[in-house]
C-alpha atoms as a PDB file:
ATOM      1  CA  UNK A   1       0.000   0.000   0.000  1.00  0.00           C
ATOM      2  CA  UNK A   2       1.479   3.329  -1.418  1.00  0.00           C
ATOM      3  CA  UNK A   3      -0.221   6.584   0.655  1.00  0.00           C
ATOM      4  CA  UNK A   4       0.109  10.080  -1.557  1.00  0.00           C
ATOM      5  CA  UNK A   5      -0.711  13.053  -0.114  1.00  0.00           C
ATOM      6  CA  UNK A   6      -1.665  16.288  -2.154  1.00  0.00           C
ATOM      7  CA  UNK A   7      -1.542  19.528  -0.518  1.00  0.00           C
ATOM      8  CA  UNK A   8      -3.680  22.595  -1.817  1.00  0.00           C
ATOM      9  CA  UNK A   9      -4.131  26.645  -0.444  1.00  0.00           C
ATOM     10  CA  UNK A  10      -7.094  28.274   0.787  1.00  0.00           C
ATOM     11  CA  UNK A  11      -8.079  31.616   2.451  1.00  0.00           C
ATOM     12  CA  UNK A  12     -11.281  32.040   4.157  1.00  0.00           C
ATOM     13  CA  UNK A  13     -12.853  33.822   6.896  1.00  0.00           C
ATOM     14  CA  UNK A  14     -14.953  32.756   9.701  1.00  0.00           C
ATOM     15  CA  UNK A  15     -15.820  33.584  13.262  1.00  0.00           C
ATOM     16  CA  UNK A  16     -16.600  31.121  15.855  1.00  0.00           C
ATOM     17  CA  UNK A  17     -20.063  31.959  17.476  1.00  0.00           C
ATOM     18  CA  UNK A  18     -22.553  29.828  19.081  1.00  0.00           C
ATOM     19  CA  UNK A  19     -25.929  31.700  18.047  1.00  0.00           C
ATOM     20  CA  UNK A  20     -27.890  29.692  21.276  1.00  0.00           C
ATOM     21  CA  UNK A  21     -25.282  31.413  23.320  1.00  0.00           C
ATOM     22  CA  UNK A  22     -25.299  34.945  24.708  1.00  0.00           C
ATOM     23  CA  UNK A  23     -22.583  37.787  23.230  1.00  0.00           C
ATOM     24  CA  UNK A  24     -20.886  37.106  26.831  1.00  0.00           C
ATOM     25  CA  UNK A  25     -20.787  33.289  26.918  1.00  0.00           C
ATOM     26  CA  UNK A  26     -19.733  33.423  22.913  1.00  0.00           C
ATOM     27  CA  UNK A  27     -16.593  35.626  24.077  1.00  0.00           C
ATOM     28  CA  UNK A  28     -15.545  34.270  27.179  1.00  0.00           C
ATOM     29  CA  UNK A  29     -15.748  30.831  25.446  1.00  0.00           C
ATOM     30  CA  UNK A  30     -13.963  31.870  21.868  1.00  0.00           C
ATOM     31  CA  UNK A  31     -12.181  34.833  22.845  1.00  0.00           C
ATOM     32  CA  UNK A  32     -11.218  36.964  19.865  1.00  0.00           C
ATOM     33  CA  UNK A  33     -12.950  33.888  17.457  1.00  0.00           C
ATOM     34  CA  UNK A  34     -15.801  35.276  18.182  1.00  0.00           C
ATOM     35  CA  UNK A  35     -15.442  38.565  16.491  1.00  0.00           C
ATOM     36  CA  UNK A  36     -18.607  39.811  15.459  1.00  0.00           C
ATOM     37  CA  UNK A  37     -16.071  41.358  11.903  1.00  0.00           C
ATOM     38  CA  UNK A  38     -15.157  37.764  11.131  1.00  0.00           C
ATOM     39  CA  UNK A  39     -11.052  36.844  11.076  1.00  0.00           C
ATOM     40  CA  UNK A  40      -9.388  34.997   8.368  1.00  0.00           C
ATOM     41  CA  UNK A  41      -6.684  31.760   8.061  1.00  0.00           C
ATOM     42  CA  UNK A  42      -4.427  30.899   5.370  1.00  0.00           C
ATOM     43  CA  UNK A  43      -5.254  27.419   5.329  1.00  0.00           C
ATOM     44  CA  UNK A  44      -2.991  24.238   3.662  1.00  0.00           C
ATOM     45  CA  UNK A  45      -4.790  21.043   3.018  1.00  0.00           C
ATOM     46  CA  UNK A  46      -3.249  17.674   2.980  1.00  0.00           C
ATOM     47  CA  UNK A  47      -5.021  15.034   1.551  1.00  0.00           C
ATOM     48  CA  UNK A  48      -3.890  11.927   1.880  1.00  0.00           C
ATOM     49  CA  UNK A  49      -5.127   8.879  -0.566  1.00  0.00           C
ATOM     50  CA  UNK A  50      -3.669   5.295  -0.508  1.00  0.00           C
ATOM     51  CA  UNK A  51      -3.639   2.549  -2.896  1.00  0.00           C
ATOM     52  CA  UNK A  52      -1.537   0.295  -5.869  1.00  0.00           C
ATOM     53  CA  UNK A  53       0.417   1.812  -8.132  1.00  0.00           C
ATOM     54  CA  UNK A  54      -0.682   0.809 -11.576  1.00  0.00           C
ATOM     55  CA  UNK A  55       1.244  -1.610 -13.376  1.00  0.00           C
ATOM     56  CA  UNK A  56       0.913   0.855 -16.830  1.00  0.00           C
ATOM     57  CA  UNK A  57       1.911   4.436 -14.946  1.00  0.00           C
ATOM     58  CA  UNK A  58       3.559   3.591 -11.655  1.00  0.00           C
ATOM     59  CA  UNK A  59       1.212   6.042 -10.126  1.00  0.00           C
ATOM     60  CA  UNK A  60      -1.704   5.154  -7.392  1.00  0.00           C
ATOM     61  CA  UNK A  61      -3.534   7.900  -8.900  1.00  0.00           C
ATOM     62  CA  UNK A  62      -2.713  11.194 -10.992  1.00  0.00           C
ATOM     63  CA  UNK A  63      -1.525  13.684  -8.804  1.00  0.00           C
ATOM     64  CA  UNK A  64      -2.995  16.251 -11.019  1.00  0.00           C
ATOM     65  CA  UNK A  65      -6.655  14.645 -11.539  1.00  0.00           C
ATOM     66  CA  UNK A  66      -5.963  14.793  -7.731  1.00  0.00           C
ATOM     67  CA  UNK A  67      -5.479  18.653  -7.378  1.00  0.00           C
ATOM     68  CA  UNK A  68      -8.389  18.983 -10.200  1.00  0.00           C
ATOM     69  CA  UNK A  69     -11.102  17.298  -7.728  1.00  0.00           C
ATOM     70  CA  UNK A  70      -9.525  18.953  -4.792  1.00  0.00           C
ATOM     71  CA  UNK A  71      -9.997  22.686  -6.224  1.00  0.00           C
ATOM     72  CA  UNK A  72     -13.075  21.466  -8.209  1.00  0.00           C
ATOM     73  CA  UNK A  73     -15.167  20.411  -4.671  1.00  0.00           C
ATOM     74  CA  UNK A  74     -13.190  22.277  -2.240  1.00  0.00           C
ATOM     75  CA  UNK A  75     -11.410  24.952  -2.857  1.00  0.00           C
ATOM     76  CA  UNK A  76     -12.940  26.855  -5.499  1.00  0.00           C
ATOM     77  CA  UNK A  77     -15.964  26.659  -2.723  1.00  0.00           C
ATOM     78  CA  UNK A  78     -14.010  27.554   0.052  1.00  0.00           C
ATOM     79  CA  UNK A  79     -11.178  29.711  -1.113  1.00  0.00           C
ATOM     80  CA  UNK A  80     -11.627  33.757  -0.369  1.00  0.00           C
ATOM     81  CA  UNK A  81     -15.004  32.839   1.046  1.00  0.00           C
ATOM     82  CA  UNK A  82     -16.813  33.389   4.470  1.00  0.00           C
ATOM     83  CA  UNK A  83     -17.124  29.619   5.966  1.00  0.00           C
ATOM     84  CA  UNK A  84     -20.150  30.861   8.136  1.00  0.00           C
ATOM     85  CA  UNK A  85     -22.173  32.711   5.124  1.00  0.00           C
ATOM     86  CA  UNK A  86     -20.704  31.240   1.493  1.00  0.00           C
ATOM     87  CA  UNK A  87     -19.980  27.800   1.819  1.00  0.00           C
ATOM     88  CA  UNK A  88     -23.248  25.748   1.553  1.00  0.00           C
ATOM     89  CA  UNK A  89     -21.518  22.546   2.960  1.00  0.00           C
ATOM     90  CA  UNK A  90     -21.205  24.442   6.322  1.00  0.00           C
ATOM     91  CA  UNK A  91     -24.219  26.114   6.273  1.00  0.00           C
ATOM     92  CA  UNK A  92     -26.272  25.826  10.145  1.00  0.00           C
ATOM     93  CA  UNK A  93     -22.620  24.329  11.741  1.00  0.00           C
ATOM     94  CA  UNK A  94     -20.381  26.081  13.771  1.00  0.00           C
ATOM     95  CA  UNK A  95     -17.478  27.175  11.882  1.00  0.00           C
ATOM     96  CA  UNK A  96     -14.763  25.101  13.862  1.00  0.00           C
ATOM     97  CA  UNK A  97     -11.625  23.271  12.404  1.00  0.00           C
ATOM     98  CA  UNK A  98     -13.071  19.525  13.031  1.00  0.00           C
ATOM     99  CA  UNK A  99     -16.324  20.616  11.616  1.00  0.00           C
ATOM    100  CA  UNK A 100     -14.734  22.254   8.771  1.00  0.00           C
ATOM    101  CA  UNK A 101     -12.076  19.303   8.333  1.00  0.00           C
ATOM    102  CA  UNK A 102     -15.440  16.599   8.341  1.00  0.00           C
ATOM    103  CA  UNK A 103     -16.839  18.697   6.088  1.00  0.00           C
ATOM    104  CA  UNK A 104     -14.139  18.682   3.302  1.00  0.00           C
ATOM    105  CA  UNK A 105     -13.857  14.936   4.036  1.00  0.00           C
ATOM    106  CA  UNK A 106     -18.053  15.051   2.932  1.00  0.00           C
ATOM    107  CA  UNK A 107     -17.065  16.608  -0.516  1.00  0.00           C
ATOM    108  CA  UNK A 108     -14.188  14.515  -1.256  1.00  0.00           C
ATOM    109  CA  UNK A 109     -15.159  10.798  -0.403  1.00  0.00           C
ATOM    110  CA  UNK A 110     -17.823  10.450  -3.377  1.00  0.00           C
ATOM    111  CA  UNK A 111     -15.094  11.599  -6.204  1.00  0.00           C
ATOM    112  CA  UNK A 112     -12.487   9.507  -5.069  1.00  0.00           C
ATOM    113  CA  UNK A 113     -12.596   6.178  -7.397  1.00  0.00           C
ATOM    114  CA  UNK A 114     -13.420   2.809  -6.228  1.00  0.00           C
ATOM    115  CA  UNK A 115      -9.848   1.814  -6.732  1.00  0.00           C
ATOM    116  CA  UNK A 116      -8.159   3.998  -4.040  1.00  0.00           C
ATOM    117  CA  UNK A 117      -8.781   5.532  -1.005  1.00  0.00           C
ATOM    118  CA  UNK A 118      -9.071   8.376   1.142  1.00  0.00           C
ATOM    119  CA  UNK A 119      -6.983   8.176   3.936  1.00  0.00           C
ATOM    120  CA  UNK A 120      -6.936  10.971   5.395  1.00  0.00           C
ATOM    121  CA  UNK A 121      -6.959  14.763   5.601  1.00  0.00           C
ATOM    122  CA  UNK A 122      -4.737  17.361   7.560  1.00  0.00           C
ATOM    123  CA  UNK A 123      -5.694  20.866   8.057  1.00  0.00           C
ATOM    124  CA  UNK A 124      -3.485  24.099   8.734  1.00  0.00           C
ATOM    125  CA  UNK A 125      -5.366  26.529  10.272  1.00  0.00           C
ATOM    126  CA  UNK A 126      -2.410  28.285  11.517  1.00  0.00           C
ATOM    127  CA  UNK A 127       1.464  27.486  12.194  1.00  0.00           C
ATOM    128  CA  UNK A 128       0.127  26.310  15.611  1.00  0.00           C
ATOM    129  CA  UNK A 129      -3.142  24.672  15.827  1.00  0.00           C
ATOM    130  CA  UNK A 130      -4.299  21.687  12.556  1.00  0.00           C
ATOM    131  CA  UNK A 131      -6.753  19.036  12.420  1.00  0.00           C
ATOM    132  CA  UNK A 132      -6.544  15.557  11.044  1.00  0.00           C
ATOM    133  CA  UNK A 133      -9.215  13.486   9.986  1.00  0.00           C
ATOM    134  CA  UNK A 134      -9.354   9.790   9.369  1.00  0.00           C
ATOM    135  CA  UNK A 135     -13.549   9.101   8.274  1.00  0.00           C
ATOM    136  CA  UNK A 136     -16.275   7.917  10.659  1.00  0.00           C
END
């Protein structure tokens, strides 16, 4: 088993706000996520598939069909966007990392083919704090 990972860009915005939650509880519990202007991440996403290589090409999979899918489902949906107001994959979910990061997973699982697999995804939010993901 050969794992490949992929990693694309994306900027977005978001604020971290519990709507069932008072201004208060919201800030003392987010702190400056909370930001009622929104806050934005340069974000890198690893994605990580796993399979063969093929017999014919050596690869497991085309690194550049790869990026295509990525952009086509993710990026292009996410990319200069506000995660709490643009992205209809997140719409009525709390803008967090792991939701986000579940999220992408969502979008990417069906257009993976049969003969590989997603393994897993990684996501910089900053130089500090990223989220992996592994499925259910």
């Amino acid at each position: 088993m050969v794992y490949i990972t992929r990693i694309e860009h994306f900027n977005a915005a978001h604020k971290l706000y519990n709507p069932n939650w008072s201004k208060e509880k919201n800030d003392e519990i987010f702190g400056k996520c909370a930001n009622e202007n929104w806050h934005g991440h340069n974000f890198e996403l690893y994605v990580t598939i796993k399979g063969e290589p093929d017999a014919e090409t050596g690869f497991v999979f085309d690194a550049k069909r790869l990026s295509k899918i990525i952009k086509e489902h993710v990026v292009e949906k996410l990319d200069h966007k506000n995660l709490n107001e643009d992205v209809d994959f997140m719409k009525g979910k709390l803008c967090s990392i792991e939701n986000l990061i579940m999220a992408i997973w969502q979008q990417l699982q069906p257009q993976i083919p049969n003969n590989i697999a997603l393994h897993s995804l990684k996501l910089h939010e900053t130089d500090r704090i990223y989220a992996e993901y592994f499925g259910n």
